[in-house]
C-alpha atoms as a PDB file:
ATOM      1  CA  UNK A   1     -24.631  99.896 -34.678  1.00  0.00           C
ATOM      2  CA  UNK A   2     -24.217 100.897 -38.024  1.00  0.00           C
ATOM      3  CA  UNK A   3     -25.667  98.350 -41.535  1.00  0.00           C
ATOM      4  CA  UNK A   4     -28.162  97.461 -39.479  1.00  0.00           C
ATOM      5  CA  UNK A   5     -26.353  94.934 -37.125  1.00  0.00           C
ATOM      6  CA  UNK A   6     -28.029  93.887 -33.942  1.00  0.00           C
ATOM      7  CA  UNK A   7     -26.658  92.616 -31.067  1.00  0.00           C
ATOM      8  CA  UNK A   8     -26.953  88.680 -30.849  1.00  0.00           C
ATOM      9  CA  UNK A   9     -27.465  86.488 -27.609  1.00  0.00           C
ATOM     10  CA  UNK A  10     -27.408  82.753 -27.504  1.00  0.00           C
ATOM     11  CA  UNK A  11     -30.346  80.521 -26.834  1.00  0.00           C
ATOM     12  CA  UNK A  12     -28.935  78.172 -24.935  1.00  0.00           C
ATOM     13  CA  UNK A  13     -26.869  81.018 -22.864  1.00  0.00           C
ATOM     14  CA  UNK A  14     -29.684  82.736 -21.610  1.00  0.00           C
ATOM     15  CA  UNK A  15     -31.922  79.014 -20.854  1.00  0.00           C
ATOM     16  CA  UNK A  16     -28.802  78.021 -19.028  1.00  0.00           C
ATOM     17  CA  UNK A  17     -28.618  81.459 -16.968  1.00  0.00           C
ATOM     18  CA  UNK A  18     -31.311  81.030 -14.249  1.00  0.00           C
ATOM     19  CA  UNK A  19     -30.048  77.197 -13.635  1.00  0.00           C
ATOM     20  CA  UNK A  20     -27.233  77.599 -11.184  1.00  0.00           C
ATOM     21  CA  UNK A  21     -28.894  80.076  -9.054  1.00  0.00           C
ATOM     22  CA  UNK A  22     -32.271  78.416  -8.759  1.00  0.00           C
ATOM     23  CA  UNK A  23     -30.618  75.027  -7.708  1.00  0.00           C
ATOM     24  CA  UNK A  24     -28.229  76.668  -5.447  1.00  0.00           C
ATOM     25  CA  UNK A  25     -30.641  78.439  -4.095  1.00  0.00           C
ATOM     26  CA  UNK A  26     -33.090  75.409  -4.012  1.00  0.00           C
ATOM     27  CA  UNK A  27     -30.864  73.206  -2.132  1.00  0.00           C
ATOM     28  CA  UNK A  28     -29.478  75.266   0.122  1.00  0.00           C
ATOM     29  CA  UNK A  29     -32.865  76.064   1.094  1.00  0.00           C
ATOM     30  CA  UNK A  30     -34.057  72.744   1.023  1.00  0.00           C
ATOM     31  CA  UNK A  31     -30.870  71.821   3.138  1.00  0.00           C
ATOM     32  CA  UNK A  32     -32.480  74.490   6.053  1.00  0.00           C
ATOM     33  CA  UNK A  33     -36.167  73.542   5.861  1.00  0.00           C
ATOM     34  CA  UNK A  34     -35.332  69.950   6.751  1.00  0.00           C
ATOM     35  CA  UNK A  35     -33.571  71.562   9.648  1.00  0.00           C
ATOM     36  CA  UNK A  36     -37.122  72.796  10.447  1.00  0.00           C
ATOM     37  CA  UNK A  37     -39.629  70.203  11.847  1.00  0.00           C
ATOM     38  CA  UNK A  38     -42.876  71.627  10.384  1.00  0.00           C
ATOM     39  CA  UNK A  39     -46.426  71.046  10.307  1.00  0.00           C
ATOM     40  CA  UNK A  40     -45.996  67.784   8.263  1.00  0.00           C
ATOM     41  CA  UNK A  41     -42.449  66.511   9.628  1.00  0.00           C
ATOM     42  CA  UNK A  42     -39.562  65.993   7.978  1.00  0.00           C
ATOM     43  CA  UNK A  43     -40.333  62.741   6.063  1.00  0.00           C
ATOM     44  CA  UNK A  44     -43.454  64.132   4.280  1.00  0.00           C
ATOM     45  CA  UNK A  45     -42.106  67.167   3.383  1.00  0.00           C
ATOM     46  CA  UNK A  46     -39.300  65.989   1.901  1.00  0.00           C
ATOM     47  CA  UNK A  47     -41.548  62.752   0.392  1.00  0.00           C
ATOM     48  CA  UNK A  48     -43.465  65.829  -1.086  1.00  0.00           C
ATOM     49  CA  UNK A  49     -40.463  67.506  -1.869  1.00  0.00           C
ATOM     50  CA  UNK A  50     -39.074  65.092  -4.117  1.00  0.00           C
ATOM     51  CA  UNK A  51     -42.118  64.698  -6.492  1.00  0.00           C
ATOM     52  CA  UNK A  52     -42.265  68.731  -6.382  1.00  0.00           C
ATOM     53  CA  UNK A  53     -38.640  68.569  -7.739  1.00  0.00           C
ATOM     54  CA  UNK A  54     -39.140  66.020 -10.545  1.00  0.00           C
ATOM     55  CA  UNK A  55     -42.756  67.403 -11.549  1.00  0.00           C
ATOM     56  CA  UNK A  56     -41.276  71.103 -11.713  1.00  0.00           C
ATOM     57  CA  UNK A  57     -37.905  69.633 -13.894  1.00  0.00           C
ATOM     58  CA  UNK A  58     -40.026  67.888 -16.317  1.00  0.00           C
ATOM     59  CA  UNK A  59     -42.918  70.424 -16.477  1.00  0.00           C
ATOM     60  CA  UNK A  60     -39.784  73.144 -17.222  1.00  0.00           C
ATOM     61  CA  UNK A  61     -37.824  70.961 -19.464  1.00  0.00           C
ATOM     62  CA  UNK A  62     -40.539  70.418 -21.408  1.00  0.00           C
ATOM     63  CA  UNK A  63     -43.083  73.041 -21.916  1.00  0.00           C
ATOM     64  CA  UNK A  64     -42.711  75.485 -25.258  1.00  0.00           C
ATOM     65  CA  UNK A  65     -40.359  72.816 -27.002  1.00  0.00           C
ATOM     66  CA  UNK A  66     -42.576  73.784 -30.164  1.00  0.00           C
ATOM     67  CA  UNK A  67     -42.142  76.814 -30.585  1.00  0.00           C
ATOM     68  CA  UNK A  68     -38.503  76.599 -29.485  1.00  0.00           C
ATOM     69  CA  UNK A  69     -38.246  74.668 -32.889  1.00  0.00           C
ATOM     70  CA  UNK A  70     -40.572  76.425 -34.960  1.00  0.00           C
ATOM     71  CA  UNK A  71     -38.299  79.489 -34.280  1.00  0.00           C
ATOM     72  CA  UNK A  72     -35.319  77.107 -34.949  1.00  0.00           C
ATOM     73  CA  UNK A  73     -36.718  75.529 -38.062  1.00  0.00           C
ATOM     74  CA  UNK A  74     -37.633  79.197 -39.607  1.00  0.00           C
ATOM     75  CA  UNK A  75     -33.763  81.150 -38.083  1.00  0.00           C
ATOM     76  CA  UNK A  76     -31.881  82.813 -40.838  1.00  0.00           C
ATOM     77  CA  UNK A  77     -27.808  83.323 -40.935  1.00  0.00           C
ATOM     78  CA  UNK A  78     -26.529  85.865 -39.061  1.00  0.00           C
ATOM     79  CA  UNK A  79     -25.928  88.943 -40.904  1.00  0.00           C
ATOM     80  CA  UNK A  80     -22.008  90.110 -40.941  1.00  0.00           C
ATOM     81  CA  UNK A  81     -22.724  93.248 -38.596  1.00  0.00           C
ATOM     82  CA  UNK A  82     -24.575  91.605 -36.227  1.00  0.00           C
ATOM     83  CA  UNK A  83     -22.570  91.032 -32.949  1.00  0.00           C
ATOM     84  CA  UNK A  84     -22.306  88.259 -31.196  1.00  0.00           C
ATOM     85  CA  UNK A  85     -22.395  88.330 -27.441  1.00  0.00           C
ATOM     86  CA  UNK A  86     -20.275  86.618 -24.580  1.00  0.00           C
ATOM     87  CA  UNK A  87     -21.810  84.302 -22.854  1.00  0.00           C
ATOM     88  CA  UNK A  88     -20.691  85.958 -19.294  1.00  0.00           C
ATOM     89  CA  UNK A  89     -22.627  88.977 -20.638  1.00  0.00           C
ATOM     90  CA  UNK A  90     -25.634  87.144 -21.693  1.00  0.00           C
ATOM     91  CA  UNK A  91     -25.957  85.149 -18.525  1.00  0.00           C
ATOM     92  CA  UNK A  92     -25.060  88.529 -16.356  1.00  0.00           C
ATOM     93  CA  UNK A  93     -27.953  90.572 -18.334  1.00  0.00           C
ATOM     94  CA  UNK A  94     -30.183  87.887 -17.890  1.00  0.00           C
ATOM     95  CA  UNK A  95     -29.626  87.248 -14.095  1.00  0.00           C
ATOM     96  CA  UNK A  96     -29.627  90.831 -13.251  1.00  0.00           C
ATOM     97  CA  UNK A  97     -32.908  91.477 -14.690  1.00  0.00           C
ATOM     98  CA  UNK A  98     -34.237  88.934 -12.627  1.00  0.00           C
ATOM     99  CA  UNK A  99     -32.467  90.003  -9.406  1.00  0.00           C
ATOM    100  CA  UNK A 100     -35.065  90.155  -7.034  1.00  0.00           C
ATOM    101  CA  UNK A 101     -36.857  87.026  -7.823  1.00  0.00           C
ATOM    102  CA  UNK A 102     -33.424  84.591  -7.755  1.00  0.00           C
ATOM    103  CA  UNK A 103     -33.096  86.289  -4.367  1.00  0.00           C
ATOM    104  CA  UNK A 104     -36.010  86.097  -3.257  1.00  0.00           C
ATOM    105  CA  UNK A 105     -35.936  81.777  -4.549  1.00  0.00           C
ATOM    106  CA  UNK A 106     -33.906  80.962  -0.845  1.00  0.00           C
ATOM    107  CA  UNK A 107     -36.334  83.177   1.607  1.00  0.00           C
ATOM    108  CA  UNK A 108     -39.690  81.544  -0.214  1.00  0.00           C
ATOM    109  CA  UNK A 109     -37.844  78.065  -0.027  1.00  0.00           C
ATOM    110  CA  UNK A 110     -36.816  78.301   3.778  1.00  0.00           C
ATOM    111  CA  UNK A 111     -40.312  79.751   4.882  1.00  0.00           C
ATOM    112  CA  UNK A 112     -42.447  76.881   3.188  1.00  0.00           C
ATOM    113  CA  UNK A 113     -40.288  74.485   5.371  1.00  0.00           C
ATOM    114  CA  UNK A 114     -42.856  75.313   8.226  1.00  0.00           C
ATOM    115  CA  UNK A 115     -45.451  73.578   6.260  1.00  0.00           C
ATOM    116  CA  UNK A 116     -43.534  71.198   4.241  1.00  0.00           C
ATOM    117  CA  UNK A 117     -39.773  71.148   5.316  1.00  0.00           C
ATOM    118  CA  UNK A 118     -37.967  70.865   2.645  1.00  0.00           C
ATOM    119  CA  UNK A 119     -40.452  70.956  -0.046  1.00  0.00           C
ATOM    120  CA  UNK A 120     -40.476  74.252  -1.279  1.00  0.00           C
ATOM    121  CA  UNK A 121     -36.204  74.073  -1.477  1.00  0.00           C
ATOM    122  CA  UNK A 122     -36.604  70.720  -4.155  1.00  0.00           C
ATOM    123  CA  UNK A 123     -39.750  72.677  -5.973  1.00  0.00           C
ATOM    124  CA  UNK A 124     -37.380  75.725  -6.718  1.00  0.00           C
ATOM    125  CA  UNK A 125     -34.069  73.356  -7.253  1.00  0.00           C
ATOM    126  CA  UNK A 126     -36.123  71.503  -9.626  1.00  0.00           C
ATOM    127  CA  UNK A 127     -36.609  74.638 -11.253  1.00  0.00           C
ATOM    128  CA  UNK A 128     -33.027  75.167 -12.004  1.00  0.00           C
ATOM    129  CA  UNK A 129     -32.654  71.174 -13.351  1.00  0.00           C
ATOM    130  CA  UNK A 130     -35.649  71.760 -15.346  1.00  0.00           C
ATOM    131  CA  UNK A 131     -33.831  74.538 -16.962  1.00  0.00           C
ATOM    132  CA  UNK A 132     -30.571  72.482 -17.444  1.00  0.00           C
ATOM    133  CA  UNK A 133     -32.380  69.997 -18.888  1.00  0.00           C
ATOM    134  CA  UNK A 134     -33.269  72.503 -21.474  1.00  0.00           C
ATOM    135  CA  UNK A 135     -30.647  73.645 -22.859  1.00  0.00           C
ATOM    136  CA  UNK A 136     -28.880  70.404 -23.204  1.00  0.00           C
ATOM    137  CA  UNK A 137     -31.700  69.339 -25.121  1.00  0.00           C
ATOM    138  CA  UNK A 138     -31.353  72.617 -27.002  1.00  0.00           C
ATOM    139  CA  UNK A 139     -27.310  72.062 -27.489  1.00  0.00           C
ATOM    140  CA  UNK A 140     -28.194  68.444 -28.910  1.00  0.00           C
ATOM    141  CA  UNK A 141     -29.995  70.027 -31.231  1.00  0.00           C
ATOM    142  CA  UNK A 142     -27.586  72.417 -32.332  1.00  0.00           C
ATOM    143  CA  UNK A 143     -25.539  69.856 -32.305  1.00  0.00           C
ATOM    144  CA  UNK A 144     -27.595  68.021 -34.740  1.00  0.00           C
ATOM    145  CA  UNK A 145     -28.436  70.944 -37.184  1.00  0.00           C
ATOM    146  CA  UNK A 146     -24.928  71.687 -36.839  1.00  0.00           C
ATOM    147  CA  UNK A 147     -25.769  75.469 -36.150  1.00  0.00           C
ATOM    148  CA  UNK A 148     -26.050  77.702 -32.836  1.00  0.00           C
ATOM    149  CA  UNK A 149     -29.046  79.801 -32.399  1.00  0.00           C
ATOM    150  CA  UNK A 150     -29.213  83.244 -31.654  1.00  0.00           C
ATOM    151  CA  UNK A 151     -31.604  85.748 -30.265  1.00  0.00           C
ATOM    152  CA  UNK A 152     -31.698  89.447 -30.605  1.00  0.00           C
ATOM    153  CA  UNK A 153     -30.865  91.207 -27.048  1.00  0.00           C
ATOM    154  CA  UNK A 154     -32.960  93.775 -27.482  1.00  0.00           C
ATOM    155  CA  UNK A 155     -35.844  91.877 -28.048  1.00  0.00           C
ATOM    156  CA  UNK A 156     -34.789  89.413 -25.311  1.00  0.00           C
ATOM    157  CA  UNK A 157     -34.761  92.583 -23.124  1.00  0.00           C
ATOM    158  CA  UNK A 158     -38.460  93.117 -23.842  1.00  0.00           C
ATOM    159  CA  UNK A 159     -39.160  90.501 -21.294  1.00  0.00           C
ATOM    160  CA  UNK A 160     -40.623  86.612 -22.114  1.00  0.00           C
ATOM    161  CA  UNK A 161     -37.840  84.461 -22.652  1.00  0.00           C
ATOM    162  CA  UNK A 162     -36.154  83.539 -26.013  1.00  0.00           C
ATOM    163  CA  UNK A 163     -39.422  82.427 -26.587  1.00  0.00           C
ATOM    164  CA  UNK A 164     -41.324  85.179 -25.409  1.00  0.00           C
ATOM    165  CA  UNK A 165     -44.196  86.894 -27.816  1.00  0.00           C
ATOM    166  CA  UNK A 166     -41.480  90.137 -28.924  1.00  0.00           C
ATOM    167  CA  UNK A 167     -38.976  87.092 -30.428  1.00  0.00           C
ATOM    168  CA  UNK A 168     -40.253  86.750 -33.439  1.00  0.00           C
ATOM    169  CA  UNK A 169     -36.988  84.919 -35.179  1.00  0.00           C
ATOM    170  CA  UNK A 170     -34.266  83.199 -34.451  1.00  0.00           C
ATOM    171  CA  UNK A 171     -30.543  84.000 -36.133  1.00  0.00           C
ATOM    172  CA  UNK A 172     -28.058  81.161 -36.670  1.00  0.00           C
ATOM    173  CA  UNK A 173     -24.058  80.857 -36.856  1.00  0.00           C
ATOM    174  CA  UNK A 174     -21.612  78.437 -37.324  1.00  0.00           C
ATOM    175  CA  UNK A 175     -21.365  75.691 -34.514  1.00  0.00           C
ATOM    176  CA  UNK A 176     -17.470  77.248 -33.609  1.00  0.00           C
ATOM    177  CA  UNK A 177     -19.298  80.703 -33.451  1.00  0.00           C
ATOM    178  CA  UNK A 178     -19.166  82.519 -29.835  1.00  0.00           C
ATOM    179  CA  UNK A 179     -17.230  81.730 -26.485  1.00  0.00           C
ATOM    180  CA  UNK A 180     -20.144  79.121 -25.619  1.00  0.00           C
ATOM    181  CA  UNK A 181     -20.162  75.403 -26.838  1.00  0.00           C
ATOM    182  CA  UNK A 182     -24.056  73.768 -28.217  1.00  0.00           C
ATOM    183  CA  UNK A 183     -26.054  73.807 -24.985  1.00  0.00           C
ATOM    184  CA  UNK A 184     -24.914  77.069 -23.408  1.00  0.00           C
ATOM    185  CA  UNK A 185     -21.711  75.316 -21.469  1.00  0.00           C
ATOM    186  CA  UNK A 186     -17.910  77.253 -21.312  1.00  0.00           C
ATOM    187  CA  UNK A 187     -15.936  75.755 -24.405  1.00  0.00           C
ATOM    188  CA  UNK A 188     -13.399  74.307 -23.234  1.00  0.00           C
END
């Protein structure tokens, strides 16, 4: 890339990625291990599922908000050269690196139904809501700075997150910047 552009991914994109497969994953599995009767029964896994799901989802949703908006608070404008990149590609980057362990989400969930039936389905589901939850919250606050926040891929690529210890700043665009609306969602 030549003036020293970088290639940009959103925030909110790559928060948002990992949602739909952990919950699909989660309740599908979920969905089989109370098929299962297990060690527990049914009742008491899924009893134990339930508070899995909604400790996991607010444990997620929550954790590293500060430095989510420390990064926020100190982004700078995107540079002209720097390129933005589709969401599709941001979420497809993101999930593929992670390949093995979305795939591995359904297996893990179905085989803790022996113990807990159920259970281990809502923890990873939870997961996925937990994430959701996250980049809603981080669309409201785009929505509220009236900016979208960017990340650099190849830093993103270093592994950690948009959060991770390689990100070291966040850049920021125009809220009608990119093929993704505040929060990571299609724009419709």
């Amino acid at each position: 890339m030549g003036r020293g552009g970088q290639a940009l991914a959103r925030v909110a994109v790559v928060v948002r990625a990992g949602a739909a497969p952990l919950w699909w994953s989660g309740l599908l599995g979920a969905g089989v291990g109370a098929l299962v009767p297990g060690l527990t029964g049914r009742r008491i896994g899924l009893l134990t599922g339930a508070a899995l799901f909604l400790v996991a989802a607010a444990v997620v949703a929550l954790s590293r908000r500060g430095r989510y908006r420390r990064l926020a608070a100190d982004a700078v404008r995107a540079a002209r050269a720097d390129i933005l990149q589709d969401r599709a590609v941001t979420a497809r980057n993101w999930r593929r690196a992670r390949r093995w362990w979305l795939l591995l989400a359904f297996p893990a969930a179905v085989g803790s139904s022996f113990a807990l039936p159920g259970a281990g389905g809502l923890l990873v589901a939870g997961l996925g809501a937990g994430l959701w939850l996250k980049a809603l919250w981080l669309g409201h606050r785009e929505t509220a700075d009236d900016r979208l926040l960017w990340v650099s891929a190849d830093r993103l690529a270093k592994g950690g997150g948009p959060v991770g210890k390689h990100v070291t700043a966040y850049r920021s665009t125009g809220i009608a910047a990119g093929d993704a609306a505040p929060g990571g969602a299609r724009r419709r």
